[in-house]
Structures are given as C-alpha cells and as structure tokens.
C-alpha atoms as a PDB file:
ATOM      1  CA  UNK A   1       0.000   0.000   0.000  1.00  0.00           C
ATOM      2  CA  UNK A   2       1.352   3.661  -1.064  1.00  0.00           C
ATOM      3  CA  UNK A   3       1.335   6.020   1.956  1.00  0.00           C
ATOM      4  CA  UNK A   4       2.559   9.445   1.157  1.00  0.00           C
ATOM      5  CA  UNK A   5       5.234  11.103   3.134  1.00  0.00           C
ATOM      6  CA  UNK A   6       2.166  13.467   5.007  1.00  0.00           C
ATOM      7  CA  UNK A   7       0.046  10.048   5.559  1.00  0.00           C
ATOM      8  CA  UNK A   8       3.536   8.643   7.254  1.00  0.00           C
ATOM      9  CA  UNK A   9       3.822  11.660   9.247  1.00  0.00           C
ATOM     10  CA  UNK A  10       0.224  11.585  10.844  1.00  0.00           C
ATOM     11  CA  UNK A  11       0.762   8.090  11.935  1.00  0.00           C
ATOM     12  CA  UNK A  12       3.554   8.553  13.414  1.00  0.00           C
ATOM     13  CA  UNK A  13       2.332  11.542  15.112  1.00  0.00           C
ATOM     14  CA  UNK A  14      -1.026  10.388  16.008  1.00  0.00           C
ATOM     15  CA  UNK A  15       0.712   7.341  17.735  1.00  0.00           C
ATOM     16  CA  UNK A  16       3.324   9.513  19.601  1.00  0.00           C
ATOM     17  CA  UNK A  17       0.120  11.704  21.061  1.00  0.00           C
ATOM     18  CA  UNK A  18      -1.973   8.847  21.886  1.00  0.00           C
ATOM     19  CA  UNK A  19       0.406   7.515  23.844  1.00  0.00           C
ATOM     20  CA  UNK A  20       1.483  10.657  25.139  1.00  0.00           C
ATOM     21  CA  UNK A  21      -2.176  11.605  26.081  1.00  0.00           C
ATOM     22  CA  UNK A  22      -3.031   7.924  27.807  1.00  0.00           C
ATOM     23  CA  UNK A  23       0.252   8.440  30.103  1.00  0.00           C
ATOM     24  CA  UNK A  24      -1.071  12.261  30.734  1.00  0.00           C
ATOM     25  CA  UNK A  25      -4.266  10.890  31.658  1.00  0.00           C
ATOM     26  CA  UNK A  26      -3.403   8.424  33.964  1.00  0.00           C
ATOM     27  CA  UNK A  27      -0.644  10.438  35.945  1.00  0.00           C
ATOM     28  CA  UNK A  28      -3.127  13.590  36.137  1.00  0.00           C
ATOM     29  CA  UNK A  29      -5.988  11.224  37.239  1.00  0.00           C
ATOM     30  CA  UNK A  30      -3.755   9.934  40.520  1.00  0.00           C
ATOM     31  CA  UNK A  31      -2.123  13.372  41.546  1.00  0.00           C
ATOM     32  CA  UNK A  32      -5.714  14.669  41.218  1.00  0.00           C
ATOM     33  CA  UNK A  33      -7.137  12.248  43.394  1.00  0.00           C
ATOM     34  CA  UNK A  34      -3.925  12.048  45.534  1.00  0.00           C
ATOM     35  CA  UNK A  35      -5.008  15.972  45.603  1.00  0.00           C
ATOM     36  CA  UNK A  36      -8.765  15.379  46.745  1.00  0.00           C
ATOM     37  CA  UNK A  37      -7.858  12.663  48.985  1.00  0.00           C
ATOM     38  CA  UNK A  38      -5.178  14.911  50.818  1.00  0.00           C
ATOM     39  CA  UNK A  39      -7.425  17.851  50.743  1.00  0.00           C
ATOM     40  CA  UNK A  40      -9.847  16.029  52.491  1.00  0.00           C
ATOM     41  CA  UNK A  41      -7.350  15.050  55.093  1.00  0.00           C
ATOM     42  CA  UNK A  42      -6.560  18.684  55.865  1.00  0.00           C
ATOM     43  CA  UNK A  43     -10.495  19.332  56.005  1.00  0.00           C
ATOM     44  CA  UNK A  44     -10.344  16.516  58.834  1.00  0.00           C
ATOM     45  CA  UNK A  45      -7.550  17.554  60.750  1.00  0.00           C
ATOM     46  CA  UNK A  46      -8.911  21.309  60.877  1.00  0.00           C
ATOM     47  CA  UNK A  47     -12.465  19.733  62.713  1.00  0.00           C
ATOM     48  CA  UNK A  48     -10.266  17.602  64.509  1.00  0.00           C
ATOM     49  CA  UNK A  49      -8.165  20.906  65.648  1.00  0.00           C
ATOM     50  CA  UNK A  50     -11.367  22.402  66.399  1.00  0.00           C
ATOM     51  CA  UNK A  51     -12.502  19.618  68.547  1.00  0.00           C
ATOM     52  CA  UNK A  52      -9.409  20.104  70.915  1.00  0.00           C
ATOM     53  CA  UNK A  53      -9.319  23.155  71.137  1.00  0.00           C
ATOM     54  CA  UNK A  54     -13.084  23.418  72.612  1.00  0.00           C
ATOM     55  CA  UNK A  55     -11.479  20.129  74.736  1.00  0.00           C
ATOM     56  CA  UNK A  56      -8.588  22.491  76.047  1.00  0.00           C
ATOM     57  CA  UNK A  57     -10.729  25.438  76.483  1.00  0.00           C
ATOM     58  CA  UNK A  58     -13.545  23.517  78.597  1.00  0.00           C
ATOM     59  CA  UNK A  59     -11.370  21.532  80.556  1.00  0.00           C
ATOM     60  CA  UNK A  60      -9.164  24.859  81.627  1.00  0.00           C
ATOM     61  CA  UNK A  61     -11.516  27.344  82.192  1.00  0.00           C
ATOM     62  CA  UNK A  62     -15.140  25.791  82.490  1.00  0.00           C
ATOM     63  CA  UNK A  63     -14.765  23.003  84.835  1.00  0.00           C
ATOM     64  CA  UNK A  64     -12.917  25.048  87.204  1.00  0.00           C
ATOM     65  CA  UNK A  65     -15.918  27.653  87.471  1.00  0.00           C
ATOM     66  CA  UNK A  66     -18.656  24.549  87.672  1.00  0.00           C
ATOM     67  CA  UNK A  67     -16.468  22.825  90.150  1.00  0.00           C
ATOM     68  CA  UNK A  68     -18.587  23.788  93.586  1.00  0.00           C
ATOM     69  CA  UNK A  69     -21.824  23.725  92.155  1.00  0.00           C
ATOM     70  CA  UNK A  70     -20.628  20.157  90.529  1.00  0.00           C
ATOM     71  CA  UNK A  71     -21.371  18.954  94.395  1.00  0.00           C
ATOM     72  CA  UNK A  72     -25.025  19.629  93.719  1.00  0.00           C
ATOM     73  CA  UNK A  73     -26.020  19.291  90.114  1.00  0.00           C
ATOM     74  CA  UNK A  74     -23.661  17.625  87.385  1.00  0.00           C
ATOM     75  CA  UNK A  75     -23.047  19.524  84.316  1.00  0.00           C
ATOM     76  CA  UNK A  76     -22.194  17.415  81.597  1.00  0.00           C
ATOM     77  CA  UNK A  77     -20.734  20.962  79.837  1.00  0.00           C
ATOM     78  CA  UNK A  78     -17.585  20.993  81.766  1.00  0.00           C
ATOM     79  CA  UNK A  79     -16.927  17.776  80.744  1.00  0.00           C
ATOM     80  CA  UNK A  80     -14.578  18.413  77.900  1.00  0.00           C
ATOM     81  CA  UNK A  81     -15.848  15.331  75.180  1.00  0.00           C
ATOM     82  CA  UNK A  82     -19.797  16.517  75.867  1.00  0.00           C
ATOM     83  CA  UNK A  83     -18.567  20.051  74.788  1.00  0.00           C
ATOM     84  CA  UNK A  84     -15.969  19.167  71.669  1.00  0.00           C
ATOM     85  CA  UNK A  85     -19.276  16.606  70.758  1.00  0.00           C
ATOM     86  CA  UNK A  86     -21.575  19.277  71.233  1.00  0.00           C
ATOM     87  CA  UNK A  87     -19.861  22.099  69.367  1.00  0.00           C
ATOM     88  CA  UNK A  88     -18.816  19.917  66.627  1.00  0.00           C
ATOM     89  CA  UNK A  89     -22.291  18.654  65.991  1.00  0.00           C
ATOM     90  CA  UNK A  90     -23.255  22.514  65.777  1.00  0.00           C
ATOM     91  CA  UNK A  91     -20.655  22.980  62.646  1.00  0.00           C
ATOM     92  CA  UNK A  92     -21.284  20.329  61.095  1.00  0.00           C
ATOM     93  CA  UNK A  93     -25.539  20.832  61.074  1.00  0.00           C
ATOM     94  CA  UNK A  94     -24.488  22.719  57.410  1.00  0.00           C
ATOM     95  CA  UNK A  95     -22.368  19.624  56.502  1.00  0.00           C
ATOM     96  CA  UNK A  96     -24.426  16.504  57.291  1.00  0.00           C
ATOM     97  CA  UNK A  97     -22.434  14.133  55.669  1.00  0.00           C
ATOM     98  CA  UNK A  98     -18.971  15.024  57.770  1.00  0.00           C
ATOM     99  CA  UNK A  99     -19.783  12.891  61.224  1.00  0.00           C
ATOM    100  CA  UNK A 100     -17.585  13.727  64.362  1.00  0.00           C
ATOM    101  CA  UNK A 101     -17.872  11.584  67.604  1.00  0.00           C
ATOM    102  CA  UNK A 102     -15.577  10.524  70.367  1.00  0.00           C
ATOM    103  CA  UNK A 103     -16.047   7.042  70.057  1.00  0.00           C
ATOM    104  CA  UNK A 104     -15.646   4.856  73.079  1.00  0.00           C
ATOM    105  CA  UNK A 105     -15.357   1.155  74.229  1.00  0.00           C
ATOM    106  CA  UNK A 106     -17.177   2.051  77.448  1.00  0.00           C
ATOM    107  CA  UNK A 107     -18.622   5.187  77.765  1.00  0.00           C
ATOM    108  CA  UNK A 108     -20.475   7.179  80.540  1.00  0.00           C
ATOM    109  CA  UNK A 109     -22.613   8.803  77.838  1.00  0.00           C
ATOM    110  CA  UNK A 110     -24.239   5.679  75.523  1.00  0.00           C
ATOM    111  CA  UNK A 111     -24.289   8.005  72.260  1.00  0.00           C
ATOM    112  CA  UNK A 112     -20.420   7.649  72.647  1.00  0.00           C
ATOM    113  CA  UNK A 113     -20.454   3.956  72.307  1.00  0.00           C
ATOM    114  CA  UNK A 114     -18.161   3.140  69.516  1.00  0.00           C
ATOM    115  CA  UNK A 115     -20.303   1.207  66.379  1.00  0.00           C
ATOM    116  CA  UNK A 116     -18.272  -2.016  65.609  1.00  0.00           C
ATOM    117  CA  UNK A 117     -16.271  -0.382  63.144  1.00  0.00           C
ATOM    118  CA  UNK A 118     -15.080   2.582  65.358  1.00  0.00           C
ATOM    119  CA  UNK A 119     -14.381  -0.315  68.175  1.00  0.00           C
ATOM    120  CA  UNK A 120     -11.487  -2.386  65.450  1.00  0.00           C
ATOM    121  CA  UNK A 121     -10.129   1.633  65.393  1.00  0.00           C
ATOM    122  CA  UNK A 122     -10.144   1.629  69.176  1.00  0.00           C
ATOM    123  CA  UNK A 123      -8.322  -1.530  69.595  1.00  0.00           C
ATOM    124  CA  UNK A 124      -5.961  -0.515  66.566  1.00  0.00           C
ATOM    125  CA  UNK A 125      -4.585   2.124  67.699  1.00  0.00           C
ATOM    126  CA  UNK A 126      -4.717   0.598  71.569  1.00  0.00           C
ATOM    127  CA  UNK A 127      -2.734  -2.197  69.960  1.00  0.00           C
ATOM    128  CA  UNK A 128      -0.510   0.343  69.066  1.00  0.00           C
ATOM    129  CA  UNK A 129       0.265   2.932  72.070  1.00  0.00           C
ATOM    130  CA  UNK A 130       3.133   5.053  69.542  1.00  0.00           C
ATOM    131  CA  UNK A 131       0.154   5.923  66.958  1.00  0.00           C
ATOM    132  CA  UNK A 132      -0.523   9.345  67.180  1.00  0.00           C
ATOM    133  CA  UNK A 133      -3.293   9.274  63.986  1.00  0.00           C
ATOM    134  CA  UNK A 134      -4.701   6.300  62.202  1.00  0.00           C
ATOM    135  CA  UNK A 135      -6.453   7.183  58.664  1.00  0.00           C
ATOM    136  CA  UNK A 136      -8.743   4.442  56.924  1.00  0.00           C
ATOM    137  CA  UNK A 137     -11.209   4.606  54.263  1.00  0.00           C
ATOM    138  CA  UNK A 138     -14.425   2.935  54.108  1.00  0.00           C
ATOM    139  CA  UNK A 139     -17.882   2.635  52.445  1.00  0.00           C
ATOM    140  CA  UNK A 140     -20.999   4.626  53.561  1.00  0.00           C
ATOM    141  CA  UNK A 141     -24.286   4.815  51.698  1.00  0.00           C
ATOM    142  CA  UNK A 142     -23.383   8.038  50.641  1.00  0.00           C
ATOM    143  CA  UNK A 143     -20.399   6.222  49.323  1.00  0.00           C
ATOM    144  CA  UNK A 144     -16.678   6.302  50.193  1.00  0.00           C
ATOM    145  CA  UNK A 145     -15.514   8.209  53.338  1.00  0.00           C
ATOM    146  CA  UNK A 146     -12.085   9.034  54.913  1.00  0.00           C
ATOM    147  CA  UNK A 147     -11.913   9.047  57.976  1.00  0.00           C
ATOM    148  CA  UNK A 148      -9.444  10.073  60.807  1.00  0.00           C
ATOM    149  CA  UNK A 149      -8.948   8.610  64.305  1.00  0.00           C
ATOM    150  CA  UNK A 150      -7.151  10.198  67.216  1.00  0.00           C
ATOM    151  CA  UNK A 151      -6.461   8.006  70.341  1.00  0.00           C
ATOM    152  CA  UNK A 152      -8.349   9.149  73.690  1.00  0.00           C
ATOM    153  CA  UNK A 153      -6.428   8.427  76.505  1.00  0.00           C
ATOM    154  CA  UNK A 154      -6.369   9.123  80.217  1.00  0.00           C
ATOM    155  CA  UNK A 155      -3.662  11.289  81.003  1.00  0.00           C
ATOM    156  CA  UNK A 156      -4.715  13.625  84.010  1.00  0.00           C
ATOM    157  CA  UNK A 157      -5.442  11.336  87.079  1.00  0.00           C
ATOM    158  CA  UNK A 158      -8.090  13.945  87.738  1.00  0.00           C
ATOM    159  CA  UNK A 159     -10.383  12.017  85.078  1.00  0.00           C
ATOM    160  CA  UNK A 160     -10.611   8.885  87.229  1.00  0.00           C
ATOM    161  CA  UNK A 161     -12.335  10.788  89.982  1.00  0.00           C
ATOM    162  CA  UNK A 162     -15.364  10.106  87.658  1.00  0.00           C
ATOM    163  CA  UNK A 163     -14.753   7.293  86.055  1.00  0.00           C
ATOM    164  CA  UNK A 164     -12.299   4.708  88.474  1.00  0.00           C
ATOM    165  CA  UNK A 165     -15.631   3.311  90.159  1.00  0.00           C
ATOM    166  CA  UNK A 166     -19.530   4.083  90.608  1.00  0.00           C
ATOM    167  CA  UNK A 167     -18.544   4.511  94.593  1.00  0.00           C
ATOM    168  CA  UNK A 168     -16.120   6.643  93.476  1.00  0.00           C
ATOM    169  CA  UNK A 169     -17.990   8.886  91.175  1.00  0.00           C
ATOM    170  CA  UNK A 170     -19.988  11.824  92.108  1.00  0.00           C
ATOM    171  CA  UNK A 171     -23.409  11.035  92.942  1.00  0.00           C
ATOM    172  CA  UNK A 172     -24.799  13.940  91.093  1.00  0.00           C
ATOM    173  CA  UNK A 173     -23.168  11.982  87.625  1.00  0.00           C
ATOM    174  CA  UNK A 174     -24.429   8.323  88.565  1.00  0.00           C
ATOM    175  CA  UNK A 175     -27.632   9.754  88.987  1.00  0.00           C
ATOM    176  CA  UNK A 176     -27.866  11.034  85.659  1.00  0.00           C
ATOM    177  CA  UNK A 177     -25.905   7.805  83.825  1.00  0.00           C
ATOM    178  CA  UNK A 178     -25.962   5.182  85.977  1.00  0.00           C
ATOM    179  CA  UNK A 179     -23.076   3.227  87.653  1.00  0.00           C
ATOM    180  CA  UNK A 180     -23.045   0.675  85.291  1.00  0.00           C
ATOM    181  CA  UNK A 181     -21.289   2.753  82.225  1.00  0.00           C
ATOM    182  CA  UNK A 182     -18.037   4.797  81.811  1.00  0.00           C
ATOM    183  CA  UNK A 183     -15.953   3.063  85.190  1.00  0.00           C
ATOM    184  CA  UNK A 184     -13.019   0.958  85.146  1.00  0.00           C
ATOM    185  CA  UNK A 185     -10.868   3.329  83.070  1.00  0.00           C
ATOM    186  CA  UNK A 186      -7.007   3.361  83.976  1.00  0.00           C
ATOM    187  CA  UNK A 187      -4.197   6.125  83.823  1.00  0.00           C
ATOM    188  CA  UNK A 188      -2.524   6.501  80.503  1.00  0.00           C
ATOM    189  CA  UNK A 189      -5.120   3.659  79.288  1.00  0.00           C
ATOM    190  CA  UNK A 190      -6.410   4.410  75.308  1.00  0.00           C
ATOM    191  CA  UNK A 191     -10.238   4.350  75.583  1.00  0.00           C
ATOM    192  CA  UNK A 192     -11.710   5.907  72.776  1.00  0.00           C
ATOM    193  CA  UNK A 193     -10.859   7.539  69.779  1.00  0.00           C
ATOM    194  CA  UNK A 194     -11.744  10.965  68.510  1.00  0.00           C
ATOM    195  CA  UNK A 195     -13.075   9.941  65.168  1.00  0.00           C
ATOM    196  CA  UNK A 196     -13.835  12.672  62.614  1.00  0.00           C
ATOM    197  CA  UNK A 197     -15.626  11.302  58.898  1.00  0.00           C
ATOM    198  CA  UNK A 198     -15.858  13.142  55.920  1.00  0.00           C
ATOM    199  CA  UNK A 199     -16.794  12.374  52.924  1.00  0.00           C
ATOM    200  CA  UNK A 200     -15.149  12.527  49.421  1.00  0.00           C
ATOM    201  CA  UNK A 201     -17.642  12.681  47.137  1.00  0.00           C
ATOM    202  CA  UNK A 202     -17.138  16.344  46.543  1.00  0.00           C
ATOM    203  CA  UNK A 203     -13.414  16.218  46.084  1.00  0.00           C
ATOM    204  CA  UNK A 204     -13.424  13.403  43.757  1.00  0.00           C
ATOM    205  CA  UNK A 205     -16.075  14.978  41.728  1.00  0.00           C
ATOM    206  CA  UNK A 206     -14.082  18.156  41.210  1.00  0.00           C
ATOM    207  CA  UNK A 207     -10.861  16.259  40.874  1.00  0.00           C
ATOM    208  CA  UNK A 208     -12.928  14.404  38.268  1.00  0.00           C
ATOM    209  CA  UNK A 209     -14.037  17.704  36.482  1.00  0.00           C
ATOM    210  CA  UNK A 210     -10.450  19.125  36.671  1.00  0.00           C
ATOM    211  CA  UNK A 211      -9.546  15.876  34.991  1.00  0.00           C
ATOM    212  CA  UNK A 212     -11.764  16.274  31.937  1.00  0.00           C
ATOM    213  CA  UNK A 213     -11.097  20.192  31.637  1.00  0.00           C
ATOM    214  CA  UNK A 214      -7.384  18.921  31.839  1.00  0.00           C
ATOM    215  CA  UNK A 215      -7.973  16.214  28.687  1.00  0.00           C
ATOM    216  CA  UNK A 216     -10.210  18.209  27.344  1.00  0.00           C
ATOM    217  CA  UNK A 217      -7.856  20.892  27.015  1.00  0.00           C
ATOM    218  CA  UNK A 218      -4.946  18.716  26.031  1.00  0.00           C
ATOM    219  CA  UNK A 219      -7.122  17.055  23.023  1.00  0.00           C
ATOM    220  CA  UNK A 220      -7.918  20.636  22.099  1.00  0.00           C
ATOM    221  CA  UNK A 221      -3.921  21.554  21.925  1.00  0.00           C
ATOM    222  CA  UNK A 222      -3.195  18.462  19.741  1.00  0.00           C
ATOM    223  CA  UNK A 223      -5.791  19.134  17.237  1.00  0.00           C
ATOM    224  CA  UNK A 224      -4.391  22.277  16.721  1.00  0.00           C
ATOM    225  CA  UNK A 225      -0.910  21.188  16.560  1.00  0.00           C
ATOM    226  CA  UNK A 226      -1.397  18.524  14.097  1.00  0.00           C
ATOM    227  CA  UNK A 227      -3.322  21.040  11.896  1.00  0.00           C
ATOM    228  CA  UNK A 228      -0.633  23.955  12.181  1.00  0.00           C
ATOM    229  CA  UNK A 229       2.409  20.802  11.857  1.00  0.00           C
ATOM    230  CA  UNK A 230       0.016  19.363   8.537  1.00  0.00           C
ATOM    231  CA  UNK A 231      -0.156  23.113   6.981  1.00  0.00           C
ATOM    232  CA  UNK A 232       3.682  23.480   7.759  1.00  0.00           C
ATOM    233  CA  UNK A 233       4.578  20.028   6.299  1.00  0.00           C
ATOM    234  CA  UNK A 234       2.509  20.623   3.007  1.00  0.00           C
ATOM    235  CA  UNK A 235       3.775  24.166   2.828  1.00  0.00           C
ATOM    236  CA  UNK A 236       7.488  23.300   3.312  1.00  0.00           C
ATOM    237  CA  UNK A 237       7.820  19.763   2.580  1.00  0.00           C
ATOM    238  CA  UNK A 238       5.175  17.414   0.601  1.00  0.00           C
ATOM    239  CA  UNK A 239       4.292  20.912  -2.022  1.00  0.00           C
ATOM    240  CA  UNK A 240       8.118  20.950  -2.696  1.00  0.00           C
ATOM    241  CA  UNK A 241       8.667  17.361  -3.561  1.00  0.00           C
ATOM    242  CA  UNK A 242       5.888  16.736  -5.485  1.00  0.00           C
ATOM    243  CA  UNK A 243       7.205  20.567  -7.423  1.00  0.00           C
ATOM    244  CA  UNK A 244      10.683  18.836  -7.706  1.00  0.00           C
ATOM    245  CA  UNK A 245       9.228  15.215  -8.510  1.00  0.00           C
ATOM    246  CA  UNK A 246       7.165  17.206 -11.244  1.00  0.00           C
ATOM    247  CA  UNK A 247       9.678  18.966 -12.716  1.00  0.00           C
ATOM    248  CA  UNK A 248      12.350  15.624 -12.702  1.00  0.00           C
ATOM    249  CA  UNK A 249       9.275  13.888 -14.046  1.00  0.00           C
ATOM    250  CA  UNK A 250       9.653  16.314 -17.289  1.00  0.00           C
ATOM    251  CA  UNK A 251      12.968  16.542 -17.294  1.00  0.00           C
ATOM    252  CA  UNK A 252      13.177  13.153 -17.603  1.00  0.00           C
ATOM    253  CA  UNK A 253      11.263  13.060 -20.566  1.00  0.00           C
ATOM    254  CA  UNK A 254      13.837  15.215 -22.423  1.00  0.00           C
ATOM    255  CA  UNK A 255      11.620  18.347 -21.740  1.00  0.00           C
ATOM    256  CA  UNK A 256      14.525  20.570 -20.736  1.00  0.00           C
ATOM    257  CA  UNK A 257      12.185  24.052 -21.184  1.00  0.00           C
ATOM    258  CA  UNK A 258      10.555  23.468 -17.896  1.00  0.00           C
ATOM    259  CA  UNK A 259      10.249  26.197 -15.187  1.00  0.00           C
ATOM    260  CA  UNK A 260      12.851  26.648 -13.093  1.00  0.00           C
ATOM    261  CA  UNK A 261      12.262  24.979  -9.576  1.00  0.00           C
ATOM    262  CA  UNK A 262      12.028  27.162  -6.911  1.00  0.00           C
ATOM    263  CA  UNK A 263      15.293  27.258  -4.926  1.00  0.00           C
ATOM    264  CA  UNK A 264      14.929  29.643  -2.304  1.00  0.00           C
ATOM    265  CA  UNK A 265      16.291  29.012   1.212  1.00  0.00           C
ATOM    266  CA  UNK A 266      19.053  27.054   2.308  1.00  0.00           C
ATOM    267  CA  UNK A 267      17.306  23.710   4.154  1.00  0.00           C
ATOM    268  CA  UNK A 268      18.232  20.329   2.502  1.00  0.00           C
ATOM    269  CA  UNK A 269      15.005  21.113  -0.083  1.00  0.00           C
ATOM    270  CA  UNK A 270      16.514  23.773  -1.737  1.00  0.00           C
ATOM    271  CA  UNK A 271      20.160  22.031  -1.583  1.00  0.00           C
ATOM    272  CA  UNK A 272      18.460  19.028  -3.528  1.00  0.00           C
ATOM    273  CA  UNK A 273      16.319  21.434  -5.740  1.00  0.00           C
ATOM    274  CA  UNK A 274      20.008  23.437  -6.127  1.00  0.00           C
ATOM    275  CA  UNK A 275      21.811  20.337  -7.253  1.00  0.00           C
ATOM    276  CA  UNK A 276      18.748  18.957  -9.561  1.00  0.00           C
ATOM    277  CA  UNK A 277      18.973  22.292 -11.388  1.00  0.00           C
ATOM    278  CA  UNK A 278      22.785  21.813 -11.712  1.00  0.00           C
ATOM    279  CA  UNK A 279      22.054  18.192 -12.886  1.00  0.00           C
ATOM    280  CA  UNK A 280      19.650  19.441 -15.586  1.00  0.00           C
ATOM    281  CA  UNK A 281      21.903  21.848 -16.832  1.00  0.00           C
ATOM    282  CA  UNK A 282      24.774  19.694 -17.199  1.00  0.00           C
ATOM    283  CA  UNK A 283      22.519  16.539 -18.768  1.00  0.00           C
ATOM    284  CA  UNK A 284      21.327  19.317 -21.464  1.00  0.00           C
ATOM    285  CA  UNK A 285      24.663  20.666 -22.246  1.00  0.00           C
ATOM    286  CA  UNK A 286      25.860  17.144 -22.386  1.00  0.00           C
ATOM    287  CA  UNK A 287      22.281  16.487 -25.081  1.00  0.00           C
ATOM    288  CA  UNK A 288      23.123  19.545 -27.273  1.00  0.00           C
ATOM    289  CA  UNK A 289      27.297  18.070 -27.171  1.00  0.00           C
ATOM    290  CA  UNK A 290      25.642  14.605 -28.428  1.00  0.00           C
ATOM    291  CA  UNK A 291      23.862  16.523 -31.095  1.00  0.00           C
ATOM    292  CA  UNK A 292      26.455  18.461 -32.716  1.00  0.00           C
END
C-alpha cells in the first residue's frame, strides 16, 4: 500500500500523542485524586483541631468555674468530650455528611459507644500505644468516606475521679448515667478515639471535572498542533517534492524548457532542488554536445 510522506507523518504523530495523552491521563488522574484525597485530610484535621481546642478550652476554664456547684447538680458541659461533641455537631448541622464523635469502648454517655467499626479503630490504635493518627477509608451509603482517628487516653489522674468506680464517682453523675457505664478506666489507658468522617464525594467529583477540563484541554492543543504541523509540512515539505518530482518527471522526458524549480532558502530542499537544477543543466549541455 502507497502512503505518502504526510500520511507517514500523521501516523507517526497520532501514535506519539496517543500515547502521550493515555500516560497524561493516567498520571493527572492519581495526583488529582492524591489531591482530593489529601485535601480532604486537611479538612479533617482542621475539625479535629477544632474539637481540641473546645477540649482544652472547657477543661481549663469551664470546669474550674462549675467545680462547687458540681457537688449539687452535674453539668455534663464541663466535661470536655460533651462540649468538643456538642460544638462539633453545631458545625457540622451545614455539613451533614462530615460525622464527628468521640467514640468509646465504654462510655459514661451511651451516644459515645463506639459502632463495631469505630471499636477495630479503638483496639488498633490501643494495639498500638506510639500511633498518634490512624487514617482508613471505608464505604458509607453516601459512598466512600475518609476518615481520621485520634487516640483518647487518660492522662490527668483527675479524670478517674469520675470514672475509676460508681462509689467513686460523684453522685450527682451516677444519677444522671448510671453506675453501670463509663468506670473501670485506667491512667494513661487508650479508651476511645476521637473519630472525625468526611466524605469525598465532593473532592473526587471536582478532581474528576479538573480531569476532563485537563484532557479536554490537552485534546484541544493536539488538534491544533497537528493542523498547524500538517499546513507546515505541506507548505514546506510534501508541495516541494511533489514541485521537484514534477519537474524531474519532465525533465526526464527530455523536456529541458521546464520552469525553473524554486530554490529559495538554504534547508536540505533547496540544496536538492540546487543540485537537480545543476544536474539538468549539465545533462542538457551534455544532449546539445551529443547533437552536434
């Protein structure tokens, strides 16, 4: 089959791009979701921030100023997990899907009780005392979350005032919880983990439409490349062979009156156009010898 030197070219070219653009695609689709994945992360760690702080700030300065009237009437606001919980679930009314809860193996408050999945990131990261953050992914009928644990453990021996035993524990707090729940707990013992959820639906769809802007825009760049590269090629290439392959065509056929082929510029063209000329001049000096 006769392919012409432009027909060559496109193949060659289309096959370079299309590889070119499948390697493009699949490197921009991981660092985009690497992006929306790590962006969620940060979006995580900023509630999780949030939750400590309103744990440092409760535990400082509230307790201390509920601490006599704790004798008579137990607030669960000084207690620093009710108020991270509490203000957490306030933010996050305008972001239902993003879930925040100090999830524990044995809690004073039952809406802390860790759900079976929170409990294998309890004992995780109480398997492992070093592990400052443990980050999993998993699915949620909203689809796929990421989530981020934090361990909870008892580090001020003031905490076991309420929660060493019920006999122990202010009678103002059993009344309210019981003294079945939330006792037992040991210094520097992991009991919980502050779990925040998010999902990442919304990053992944923008990654997505980044992703398609991104190949969209790429395509759009190669079509116009291989039209300017065609127009150049035919302009500066294919248009002056077939010219030259013309003209040798005729001169060949002893038709030395031919137009002149156009020389200009010095690429390899207008060398080989330069040296055909000097060929046809010679071959019809050497004719017109012959003849005489």
């Amino acid at each position: 089959m006769k392919m012409s030197i432009a027909t060559k070219f496109n193949l060659v070219f289309i096959s370079i791009f299309a590889i070119g653009f499948v390697a493009a695609g699949l490197i921009a689709n991981a660092l985009l979701k690497e992006s929306a994945r790590e962006e969620t992360l940060q979006n995580a760690r900023f509630l999780l921030e949030s939750a400590l702080a309103v744990r440092t700030y409760t535990s400082k300065q509230i307790a201390p100023l509920l601490q006599t009237q704790m004798k008579y009437q137990f607030h669960p606001q000084s207690v620093p997990s009710y108020s991270a919980t509490e203000n957490l679930n306030t933010v996050l009314k305008s972001y239902p899907d993003f879930t925040y809860k100090e999830a524990t193996l044995n809690p004073t408050n039952l809406r802390d009780k860790a759900s079976d999945w929170e409990a294998d990131v309890v004992h995780k990261l109480r398997s492992e005392p070093t592990m400052k953050e443990y980050v999993g992914e998993r699915d949620t009928p909203i689809g796929r979350a990421l989530y981020i644990a934090r361990p909870l453990q008892i580090k001020d021996p003031a905490c076991l005032a309420c929660h060493s035993t019920a006999d122990a524990a202010p009678k103002t707090m059993t009344d309210i919880y019981g003294p079945n729940n939330g006792f037992g707990w040991n210094l520097n013992e992991i009991i919980g983990a502050q779990v925040i959820s998010v999902p990442m639906a919304v990053p992944l769809q923008r990654a997505n439409s980044i992703f398609k802007t991104f190949m969209l825009s790429l395509l759009g760049v190669f079509v116009f490349v291989f039209i300017a590269l065609n127009i150049m090629v035919h302009y500066f290439v294919t248009r002056r062979i077939t010219n030259l392959a013309n003209t040798a065509d005729q001169v060949s056929m002893g038709k030395f009156d031919v137009e002149e082929f156009d020389v200009k510029g010095n690429d390899e063209l207008s060398a080989l156009a330069q040296s055909f000329g000097r060929m046809r001049t010679s071959l019809s000096s050497a004719l017109k010898m012959l003849e005489e």
